[in-house]
N, C-alpha and C. Protein backbone atom coordinates (compact mmCIF):
# COMPACT_ATOMS: atom_id res chain seq x y z
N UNK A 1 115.77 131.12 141.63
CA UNK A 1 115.18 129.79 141.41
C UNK A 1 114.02 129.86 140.42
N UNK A 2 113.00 130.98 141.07
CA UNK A 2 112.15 131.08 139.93
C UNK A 2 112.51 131.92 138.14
N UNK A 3 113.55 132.05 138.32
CA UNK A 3 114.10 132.63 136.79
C UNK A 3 114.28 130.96 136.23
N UNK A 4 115.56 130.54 136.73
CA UNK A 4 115.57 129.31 136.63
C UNK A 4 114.37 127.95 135.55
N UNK A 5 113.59 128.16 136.54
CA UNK A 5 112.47 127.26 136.63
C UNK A 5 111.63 127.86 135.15
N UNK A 6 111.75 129.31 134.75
CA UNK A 6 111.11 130.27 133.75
C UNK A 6 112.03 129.44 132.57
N UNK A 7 112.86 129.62 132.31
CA UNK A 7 113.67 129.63 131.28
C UNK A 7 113.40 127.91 131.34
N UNK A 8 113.81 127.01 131.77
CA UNK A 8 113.69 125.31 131.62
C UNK A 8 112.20 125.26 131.41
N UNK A 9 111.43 125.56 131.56
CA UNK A 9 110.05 125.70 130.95
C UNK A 9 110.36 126.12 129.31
N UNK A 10 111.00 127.85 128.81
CA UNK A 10 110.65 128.26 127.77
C UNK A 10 111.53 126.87 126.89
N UNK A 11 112.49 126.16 127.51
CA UNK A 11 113.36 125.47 126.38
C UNK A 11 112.68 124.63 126.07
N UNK A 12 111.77 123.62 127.49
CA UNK A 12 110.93 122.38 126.66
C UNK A 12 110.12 122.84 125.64
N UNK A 13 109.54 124.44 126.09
CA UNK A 13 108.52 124.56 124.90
C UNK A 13 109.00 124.58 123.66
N UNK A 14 109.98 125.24 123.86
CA UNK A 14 110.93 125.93 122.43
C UNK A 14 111.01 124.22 121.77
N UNK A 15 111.72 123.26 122.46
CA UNK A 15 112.00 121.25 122.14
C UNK A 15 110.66 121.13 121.01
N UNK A 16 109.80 121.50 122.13
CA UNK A 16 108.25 120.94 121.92
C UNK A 16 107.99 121.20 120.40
N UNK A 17 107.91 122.58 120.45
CA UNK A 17 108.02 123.68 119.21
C UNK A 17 108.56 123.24 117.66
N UNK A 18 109.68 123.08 118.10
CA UNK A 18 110.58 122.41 116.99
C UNK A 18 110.47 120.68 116.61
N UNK A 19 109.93 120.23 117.65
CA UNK A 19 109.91 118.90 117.48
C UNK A 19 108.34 119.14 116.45
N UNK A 20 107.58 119.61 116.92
CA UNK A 20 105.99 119.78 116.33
C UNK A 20 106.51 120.31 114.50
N UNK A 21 107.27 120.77 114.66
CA UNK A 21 107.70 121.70 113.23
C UNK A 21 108.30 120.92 112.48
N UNK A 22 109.30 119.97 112.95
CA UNK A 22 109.66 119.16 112.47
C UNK A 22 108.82 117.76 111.62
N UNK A 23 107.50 117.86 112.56
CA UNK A 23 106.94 116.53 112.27
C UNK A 23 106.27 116.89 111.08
N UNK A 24 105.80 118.41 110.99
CA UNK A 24 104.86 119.15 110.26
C UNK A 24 105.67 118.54 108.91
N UNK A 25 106.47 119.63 108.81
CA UNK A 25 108.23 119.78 107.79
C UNK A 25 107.40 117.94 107.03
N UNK A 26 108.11 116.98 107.97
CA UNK A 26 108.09 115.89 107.81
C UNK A 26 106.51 114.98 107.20
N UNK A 27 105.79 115.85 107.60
CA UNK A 27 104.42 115.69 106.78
C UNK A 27 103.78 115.63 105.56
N UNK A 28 104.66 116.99 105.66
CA UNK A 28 104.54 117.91 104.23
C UNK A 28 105.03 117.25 103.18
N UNK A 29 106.67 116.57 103.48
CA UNK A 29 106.82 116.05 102.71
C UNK A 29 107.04 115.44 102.08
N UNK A 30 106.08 114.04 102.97
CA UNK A 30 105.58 113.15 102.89
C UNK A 30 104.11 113.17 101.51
N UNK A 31 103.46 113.83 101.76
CA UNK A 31 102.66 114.24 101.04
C UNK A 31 103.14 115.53 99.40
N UNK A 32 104.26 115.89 99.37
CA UNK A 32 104.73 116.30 98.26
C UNK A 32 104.17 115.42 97.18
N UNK A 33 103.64 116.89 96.45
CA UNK A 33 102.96 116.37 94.69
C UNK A 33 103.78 116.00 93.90
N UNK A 34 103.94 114.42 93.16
CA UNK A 34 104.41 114.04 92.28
C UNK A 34 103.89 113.07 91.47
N UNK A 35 103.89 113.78 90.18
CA UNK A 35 102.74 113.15 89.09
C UNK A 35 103.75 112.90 87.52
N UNK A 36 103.41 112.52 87.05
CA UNK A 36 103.76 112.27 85.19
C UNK A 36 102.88 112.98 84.25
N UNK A 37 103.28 113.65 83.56
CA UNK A 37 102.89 114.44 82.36
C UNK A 37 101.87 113.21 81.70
N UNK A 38 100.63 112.93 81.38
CA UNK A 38 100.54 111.86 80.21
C UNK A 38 100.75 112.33 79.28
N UNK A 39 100.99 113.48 78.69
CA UNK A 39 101.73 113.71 77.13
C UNK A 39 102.44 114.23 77.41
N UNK A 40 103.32 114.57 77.72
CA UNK A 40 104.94 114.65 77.91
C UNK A 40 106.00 113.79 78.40
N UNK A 41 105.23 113.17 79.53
CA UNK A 41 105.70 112.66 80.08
C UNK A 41 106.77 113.49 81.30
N UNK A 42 106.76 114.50 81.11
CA UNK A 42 107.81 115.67 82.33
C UNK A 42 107.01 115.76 83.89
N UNK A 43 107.51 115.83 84.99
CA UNK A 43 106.69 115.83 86.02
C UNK A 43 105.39 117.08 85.81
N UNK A 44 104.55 116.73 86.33
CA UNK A 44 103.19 117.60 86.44
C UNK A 44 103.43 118.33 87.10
N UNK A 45 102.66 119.22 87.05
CA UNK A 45 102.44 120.50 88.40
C UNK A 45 100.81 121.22 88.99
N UNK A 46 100.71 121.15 89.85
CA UNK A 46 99.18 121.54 90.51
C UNK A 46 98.47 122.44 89.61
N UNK A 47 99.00 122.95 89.52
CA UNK A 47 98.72 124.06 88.27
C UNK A 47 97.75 124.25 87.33
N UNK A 48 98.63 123.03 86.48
CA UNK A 48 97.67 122.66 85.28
C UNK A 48 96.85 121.06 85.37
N UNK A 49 95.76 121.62 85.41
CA UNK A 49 95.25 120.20 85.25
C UNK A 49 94.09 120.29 84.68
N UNK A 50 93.13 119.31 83.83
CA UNK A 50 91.40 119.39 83.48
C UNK A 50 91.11 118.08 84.45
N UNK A 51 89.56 118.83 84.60
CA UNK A 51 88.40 117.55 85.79
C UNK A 51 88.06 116.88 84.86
N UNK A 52 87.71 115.54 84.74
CA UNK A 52 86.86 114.81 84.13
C UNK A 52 86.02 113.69 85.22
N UNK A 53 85.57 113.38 85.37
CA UNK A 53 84.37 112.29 86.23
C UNK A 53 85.20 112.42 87.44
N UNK A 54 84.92 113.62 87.73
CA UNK A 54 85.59 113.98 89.19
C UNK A 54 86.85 113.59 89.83
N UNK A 55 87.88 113.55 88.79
CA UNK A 55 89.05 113.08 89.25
C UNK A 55 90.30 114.18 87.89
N UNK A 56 91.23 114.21 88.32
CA UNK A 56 91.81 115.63 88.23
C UNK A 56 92.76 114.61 86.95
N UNK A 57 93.26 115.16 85.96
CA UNK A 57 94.74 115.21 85.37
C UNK A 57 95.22 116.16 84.76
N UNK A 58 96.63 116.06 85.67
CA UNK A 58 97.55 117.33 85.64
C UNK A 58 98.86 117.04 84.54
N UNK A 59 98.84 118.23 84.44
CA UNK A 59 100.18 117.97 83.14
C UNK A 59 101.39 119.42 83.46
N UNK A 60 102.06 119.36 82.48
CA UNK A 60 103.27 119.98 82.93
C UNK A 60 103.34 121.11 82.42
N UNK A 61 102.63 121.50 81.79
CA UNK A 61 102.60 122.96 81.08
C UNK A 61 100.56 123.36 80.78
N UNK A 62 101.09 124.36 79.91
CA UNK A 62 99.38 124.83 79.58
C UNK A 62 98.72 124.35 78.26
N UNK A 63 99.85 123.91 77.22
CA UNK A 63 99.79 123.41 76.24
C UNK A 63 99.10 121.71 75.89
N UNK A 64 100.07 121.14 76.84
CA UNK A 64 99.53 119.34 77.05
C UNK A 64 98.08 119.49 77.08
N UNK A 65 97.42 120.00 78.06
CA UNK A 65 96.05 119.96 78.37
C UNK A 65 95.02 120.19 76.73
N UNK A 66 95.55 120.72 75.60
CA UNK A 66 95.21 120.92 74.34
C UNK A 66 95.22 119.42 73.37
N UNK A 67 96.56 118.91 74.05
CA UNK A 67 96.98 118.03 73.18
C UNK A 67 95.76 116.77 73.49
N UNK A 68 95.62 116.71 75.11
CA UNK A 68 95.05 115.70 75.60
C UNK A 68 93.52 115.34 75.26
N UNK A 69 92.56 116.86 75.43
CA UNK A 69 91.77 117.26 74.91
C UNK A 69 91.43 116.78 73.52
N UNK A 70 92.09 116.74 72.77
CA UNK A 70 92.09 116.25 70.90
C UNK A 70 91.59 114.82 71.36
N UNK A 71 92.58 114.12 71.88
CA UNK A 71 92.36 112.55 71.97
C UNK A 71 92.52 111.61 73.64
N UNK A 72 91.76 112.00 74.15
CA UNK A 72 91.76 111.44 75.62
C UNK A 72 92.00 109.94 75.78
N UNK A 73 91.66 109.43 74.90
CA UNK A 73 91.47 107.54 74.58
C UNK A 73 93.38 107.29 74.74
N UNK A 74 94.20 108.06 73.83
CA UNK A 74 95.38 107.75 73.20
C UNK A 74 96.19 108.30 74.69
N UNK A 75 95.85 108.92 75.50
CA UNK A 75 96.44 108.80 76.98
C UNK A 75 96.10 108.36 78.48
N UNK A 76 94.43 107.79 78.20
CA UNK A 76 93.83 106.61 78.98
C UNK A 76 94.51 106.75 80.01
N UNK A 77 95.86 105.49 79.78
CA UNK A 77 96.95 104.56 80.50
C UNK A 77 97.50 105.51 81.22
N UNK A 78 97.71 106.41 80.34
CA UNK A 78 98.82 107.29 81.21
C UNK A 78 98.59 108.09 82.33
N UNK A 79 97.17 108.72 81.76
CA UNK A 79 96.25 109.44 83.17
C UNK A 79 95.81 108.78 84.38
N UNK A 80 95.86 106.98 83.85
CA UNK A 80 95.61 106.32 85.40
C UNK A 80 96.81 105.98 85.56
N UNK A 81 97.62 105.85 85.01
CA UNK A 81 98.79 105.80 86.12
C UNK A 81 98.95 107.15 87.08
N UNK A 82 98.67 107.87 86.45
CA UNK A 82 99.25 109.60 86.88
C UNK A 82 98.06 109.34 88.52
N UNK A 83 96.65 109.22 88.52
CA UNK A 83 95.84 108.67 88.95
C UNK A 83 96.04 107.88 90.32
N UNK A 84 97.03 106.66 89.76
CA UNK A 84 97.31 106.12 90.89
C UNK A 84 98.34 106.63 91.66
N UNK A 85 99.33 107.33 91.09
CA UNK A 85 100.76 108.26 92.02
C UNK A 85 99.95 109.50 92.59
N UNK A 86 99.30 109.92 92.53
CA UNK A 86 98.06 111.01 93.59
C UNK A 86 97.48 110.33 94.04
N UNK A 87 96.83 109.10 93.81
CA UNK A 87 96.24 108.36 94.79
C UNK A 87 94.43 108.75 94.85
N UNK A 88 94.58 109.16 93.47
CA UNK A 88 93.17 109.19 93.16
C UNK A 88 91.94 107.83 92.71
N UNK A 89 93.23 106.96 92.64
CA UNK A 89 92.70 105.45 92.26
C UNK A 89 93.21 105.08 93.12
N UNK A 90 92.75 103.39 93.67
CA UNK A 90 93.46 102.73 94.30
C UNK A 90 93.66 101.27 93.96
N UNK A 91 94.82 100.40 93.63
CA UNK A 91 94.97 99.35 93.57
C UNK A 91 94.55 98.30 94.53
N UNK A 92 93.64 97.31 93.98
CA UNK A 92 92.73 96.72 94.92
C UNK A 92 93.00 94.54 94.73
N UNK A 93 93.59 94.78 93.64
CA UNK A 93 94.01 92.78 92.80
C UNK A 93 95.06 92.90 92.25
N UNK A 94 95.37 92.44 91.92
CA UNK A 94 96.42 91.85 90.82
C UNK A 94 95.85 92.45 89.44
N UNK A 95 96.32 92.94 88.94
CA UNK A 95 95.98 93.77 87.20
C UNK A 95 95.68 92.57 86.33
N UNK A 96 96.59 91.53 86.50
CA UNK A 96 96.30 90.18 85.90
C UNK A 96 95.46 89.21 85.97
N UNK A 97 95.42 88.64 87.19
CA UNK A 97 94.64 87.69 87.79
C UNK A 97 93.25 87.82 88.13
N UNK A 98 93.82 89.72 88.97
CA UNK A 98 92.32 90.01 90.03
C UNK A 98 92.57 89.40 91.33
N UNK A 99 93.60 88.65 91.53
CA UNK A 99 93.66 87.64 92.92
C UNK A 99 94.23 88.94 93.93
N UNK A 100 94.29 88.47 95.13
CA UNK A 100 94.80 88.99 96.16
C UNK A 100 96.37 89.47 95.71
N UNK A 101 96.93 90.96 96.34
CA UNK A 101 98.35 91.17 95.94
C UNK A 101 99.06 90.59 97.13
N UNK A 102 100.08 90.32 96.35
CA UNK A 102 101.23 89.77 97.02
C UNK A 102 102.63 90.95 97.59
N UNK A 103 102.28 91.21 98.77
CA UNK A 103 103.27 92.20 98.89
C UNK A 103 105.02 91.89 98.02
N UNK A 104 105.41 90.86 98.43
CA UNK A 104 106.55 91.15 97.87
C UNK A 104 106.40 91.23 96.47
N UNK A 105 105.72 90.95 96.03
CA UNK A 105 105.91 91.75 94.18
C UNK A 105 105.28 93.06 93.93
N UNK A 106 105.88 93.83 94.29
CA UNK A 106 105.64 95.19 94.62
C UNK A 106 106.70 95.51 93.59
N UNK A 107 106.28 96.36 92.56
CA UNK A 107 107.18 97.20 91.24
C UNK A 107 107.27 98.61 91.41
N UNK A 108 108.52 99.03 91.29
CA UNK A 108 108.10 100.59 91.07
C UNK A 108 108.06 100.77 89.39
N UNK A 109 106.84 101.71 88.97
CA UNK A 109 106.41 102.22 88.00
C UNK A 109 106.22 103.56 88.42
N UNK A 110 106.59 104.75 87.42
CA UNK A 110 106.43 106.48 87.39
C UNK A 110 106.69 106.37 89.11
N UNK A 111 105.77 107.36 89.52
CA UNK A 111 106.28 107.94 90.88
C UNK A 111 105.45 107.10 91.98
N UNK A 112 104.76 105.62 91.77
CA UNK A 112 104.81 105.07 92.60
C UNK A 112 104.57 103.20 92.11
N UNK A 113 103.89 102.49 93.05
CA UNK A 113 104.27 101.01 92.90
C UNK A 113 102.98 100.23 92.38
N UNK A 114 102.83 99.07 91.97
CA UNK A 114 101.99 98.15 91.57
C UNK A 114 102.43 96.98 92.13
N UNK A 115 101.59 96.40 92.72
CA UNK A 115 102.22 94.57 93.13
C UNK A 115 101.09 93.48 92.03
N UNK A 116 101.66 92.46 92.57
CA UNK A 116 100.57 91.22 91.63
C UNK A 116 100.61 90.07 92.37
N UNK A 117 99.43 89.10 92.50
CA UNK A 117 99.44 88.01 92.80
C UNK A 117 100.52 87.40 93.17
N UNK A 118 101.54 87.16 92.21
CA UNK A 118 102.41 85.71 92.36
C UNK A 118 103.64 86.19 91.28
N UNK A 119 104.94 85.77 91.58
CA UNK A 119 106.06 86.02 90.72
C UNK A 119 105.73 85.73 89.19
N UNK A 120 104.76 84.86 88.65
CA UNK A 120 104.75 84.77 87.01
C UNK A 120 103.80 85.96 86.68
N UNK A 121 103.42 86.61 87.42
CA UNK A 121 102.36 87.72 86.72
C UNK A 121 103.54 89.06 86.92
N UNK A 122 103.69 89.03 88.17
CA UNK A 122 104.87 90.04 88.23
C UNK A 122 105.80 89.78 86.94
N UNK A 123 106.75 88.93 86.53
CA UNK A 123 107.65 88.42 85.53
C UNK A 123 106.70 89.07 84.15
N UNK A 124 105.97 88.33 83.75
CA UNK A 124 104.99 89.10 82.77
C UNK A 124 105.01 90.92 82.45
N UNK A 125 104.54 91.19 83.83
CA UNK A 125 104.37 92.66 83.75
C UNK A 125 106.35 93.24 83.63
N UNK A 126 107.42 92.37 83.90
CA UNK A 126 108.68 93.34 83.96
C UNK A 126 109.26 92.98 82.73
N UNK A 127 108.65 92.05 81.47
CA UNK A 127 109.34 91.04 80.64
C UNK A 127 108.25 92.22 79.47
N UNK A 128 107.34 93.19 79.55
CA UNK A 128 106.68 94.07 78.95
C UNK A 128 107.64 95.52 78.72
N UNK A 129 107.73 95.62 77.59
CA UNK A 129 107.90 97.30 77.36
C UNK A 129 106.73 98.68 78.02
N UNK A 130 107.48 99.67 78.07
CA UNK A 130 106.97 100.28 78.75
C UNK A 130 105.82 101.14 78.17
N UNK A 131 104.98 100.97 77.52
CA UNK A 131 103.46 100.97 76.71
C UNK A 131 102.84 100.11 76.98
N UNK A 132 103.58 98.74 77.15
CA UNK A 132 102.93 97.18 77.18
C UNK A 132 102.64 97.38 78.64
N UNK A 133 103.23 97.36 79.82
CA UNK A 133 102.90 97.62 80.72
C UNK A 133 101.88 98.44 81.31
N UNK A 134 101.84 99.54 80.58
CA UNK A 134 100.32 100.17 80.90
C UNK A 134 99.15 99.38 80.55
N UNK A 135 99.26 99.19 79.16
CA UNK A 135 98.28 98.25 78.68
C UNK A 135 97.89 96.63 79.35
N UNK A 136 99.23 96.21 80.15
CA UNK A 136 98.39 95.46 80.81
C UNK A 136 97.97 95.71 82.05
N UNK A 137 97.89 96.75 82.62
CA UNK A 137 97.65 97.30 84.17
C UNK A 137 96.02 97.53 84.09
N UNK A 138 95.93 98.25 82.95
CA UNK A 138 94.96 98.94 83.11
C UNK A 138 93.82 98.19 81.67
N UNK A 139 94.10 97.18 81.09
CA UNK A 139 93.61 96.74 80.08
C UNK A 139 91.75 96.07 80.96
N UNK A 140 91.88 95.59 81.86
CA UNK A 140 90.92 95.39 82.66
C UNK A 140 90.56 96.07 83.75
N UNK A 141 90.31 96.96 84.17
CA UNK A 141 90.24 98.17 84.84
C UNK A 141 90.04 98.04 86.42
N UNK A 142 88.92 97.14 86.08
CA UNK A 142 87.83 96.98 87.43
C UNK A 142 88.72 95.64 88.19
N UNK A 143 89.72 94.79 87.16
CA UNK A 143 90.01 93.73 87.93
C UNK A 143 90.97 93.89 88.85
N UNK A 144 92.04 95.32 88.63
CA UNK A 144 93.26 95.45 89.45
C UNK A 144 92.94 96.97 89.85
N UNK A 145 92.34 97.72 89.97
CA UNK A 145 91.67 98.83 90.55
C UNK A 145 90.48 99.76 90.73
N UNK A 146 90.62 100.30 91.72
CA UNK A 146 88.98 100.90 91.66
C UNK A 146 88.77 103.09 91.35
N UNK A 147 88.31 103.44 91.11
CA UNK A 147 87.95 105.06 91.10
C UNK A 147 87.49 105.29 92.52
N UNK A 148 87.33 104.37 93.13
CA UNK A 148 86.90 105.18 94.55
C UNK A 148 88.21 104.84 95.57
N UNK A 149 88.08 105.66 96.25
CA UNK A 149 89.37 105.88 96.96
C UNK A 149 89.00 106.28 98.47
N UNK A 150 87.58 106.40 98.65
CA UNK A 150 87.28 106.86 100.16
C UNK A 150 86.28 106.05 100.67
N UNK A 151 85.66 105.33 101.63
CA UNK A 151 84.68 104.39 102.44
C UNK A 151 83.57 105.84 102.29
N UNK A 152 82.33 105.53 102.01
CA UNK A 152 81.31 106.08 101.41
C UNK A 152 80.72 106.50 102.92
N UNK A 153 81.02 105.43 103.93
CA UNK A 153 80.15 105.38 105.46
C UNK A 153 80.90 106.32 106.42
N UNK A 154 82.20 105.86 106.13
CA UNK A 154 83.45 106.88 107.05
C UNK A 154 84.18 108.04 106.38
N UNK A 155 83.68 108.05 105.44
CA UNK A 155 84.39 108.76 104.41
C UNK A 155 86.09 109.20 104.73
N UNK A 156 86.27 107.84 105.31
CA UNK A 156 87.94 107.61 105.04
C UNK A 156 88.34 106.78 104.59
N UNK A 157 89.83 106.82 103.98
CA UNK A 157 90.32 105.66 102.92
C UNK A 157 90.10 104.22 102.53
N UNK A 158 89.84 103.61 101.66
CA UNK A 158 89.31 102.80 101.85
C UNK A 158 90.54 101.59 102.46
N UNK A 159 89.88 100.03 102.44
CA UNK A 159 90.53 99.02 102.79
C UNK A 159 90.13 98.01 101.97
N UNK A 160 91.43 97.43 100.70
CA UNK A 160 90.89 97.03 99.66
C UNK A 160 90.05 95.42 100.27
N UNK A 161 90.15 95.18 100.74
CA UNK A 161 89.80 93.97 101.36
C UNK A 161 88.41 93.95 102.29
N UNK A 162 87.92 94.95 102.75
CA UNK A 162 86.74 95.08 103.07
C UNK A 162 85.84 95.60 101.82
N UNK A 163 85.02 94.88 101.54
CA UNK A 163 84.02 94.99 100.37
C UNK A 163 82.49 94.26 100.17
N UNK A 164 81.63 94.85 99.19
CA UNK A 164 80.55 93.82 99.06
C UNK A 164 80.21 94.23 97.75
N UNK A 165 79.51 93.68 96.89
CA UNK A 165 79.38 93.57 95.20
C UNK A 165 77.33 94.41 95.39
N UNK A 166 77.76 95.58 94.89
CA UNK A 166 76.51 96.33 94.72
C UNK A 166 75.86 96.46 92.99
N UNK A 167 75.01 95.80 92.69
CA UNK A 167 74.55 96.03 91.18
C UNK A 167 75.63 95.54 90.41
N UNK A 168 76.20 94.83 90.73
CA UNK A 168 77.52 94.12 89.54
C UNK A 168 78.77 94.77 89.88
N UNK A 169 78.67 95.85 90.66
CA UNK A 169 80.31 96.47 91.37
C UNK A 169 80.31 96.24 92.37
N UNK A 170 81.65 96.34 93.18
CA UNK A 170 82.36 96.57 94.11
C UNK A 170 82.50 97.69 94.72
N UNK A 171 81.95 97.75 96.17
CA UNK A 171 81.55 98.93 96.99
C UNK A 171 82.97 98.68 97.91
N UNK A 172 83.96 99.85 98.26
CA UNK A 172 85.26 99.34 99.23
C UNK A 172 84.74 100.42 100.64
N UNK A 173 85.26 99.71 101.51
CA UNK A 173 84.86 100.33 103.03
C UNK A 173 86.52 100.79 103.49
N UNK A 174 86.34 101.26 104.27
CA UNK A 174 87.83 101.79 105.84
C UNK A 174 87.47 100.44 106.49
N UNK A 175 86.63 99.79 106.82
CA UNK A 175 86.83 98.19 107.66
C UNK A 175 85.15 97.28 107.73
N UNK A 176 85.45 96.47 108.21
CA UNK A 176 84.82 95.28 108.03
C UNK A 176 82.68 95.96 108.46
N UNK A 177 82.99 96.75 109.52
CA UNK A 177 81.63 97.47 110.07
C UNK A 177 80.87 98.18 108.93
N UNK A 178 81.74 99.28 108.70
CA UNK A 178 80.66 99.95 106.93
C UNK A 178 79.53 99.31 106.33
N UNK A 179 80.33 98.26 105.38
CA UNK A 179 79.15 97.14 104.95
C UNK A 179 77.95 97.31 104.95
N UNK A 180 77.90 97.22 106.59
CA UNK A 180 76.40 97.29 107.13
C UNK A 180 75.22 97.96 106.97
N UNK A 181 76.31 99.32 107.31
CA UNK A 181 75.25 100.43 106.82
C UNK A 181 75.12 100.90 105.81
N UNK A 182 75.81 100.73 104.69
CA UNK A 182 75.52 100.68 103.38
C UNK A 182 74.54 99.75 102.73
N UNK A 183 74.29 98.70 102.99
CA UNK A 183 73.55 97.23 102.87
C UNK A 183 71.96 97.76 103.29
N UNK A 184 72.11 98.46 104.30
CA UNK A 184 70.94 99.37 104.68
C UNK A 184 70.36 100.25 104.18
N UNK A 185 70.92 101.03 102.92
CA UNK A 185 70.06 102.12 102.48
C UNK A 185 71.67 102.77 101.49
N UNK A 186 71.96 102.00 100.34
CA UNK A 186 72.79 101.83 99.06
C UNK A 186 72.04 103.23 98.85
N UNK A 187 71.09 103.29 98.54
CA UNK A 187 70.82 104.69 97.90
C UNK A 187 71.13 105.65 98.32
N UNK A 188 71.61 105.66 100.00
CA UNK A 188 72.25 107.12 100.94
C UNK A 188 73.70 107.32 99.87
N UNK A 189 74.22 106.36 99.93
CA UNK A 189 75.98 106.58 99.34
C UNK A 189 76.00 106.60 97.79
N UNK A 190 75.30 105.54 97.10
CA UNK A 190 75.71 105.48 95.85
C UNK A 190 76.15 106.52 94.88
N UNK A 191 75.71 107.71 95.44
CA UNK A 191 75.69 109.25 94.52
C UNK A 191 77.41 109.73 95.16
N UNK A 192 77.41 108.92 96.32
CA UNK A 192 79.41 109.74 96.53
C UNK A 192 80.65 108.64 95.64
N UNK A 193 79.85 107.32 94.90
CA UNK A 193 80.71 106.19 94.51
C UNK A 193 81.04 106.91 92.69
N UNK A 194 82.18 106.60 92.44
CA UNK A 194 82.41 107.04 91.53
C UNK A 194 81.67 105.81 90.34
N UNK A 195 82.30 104.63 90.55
CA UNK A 195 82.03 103.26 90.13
C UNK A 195 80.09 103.58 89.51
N UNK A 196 79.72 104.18 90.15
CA UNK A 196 78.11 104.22 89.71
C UNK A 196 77.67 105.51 89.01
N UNK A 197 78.88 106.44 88.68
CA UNK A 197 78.55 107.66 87.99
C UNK A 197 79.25 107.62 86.56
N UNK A 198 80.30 106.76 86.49
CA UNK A 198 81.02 106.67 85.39
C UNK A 198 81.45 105.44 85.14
N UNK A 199 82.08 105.15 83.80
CA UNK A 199 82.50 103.85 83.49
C UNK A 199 84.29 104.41 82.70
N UNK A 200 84.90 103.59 82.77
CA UNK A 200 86.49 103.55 82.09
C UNK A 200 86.38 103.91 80.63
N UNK A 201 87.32 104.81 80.54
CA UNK A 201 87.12 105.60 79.17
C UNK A 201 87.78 104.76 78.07
């Protein structure tokens, strides 16, 4: 009985085990790196990348990073898109408007999505070639996304919708409470906000 009772124990663990491994597995790759070359355009790799205002772009070889270097301006677009598929930026309005996004106009662009206000801004952005489209995503920077990507108070992700306007920017929180204590002493956080160390290249 007690062998029994040994072994139906080791199997739930063994269940347990595999179920835990599985979720891991399932984590992982969930979180799998996938980026765009901005001068190649070929998928990126961890590998290669240069820092600039504390935010990473990766490219697909050792060479791009030379090319990019020469003229950073002439791949802007491309590095925030790359930007937003790592999730180093976060989409916060409509690229157009600035208004609230509208889930169902949700686009896929490179290796992830953009939404907009309302079907004529969406229409706009799919009725654009694919240069034109960057250029209008990112032509106003601050109106359809932000460089900060983490709540300064919780230092977890933000929630584009919890916010308050600090010195002419937009401070984003994890939820409605933050605010507060930021409102209290701006000078504790402002040095972790990207928005106040740099401006759009």
């Amino acid at each position: 009985m007690k062998t029994r009772l040994l072994f139906a124990a080791l199997a739930v663990s063994m269940m347990v085990a595999v179920g835990a491994l599985t979720a891991a597995e399932k984590e992982s790759a969930e979180k799998e790196f996938k980026a765009t070359c901005p001068v190649a355009g070929k998928p990126a790799i961890e590998a290669s990348f240069v820092e600039e205002n504390g935010k990473k772009v990766y490219f697909c070889c050792k060479n791009c990073p030379k090319a990019y270097a020469k003229d950073p301006e002439k791949f802007a677009n491309k590095a925030y898109l790359q930007m937003l598929e790592t999730e180093q930026i976060v989409q916060v309005g409509c690229p157009v408007s600035g208004e609230p996004i509208d889930p169902e106009t949700m686009v896929e662009i490179g290796n992830t999505k953009v939404g907009f206000c309302c079907e004529k801004c969406q229409a706009k952005f799919n009725e654009a070639g694919d240069d034109d489209k960057l250029a209008l995503l990112f032509a106003d920077f601050e109106k359809g996304f932000t460089l900060q990507n983490m709540c300064p108070v919780s230092n977890k992700p933000i929630n584009p919708e919890a916010f308050v306007e600090h010195e002419g920017k937009k401070v984003y929180f994890c939820c409605e409470g933050c605010p507060k204590a930021f409102e209290a002493d701006p000078a504790k956080y402002t040095a972790k906000l990207p928005q106040f160390q740099t401006e759009k290249k």
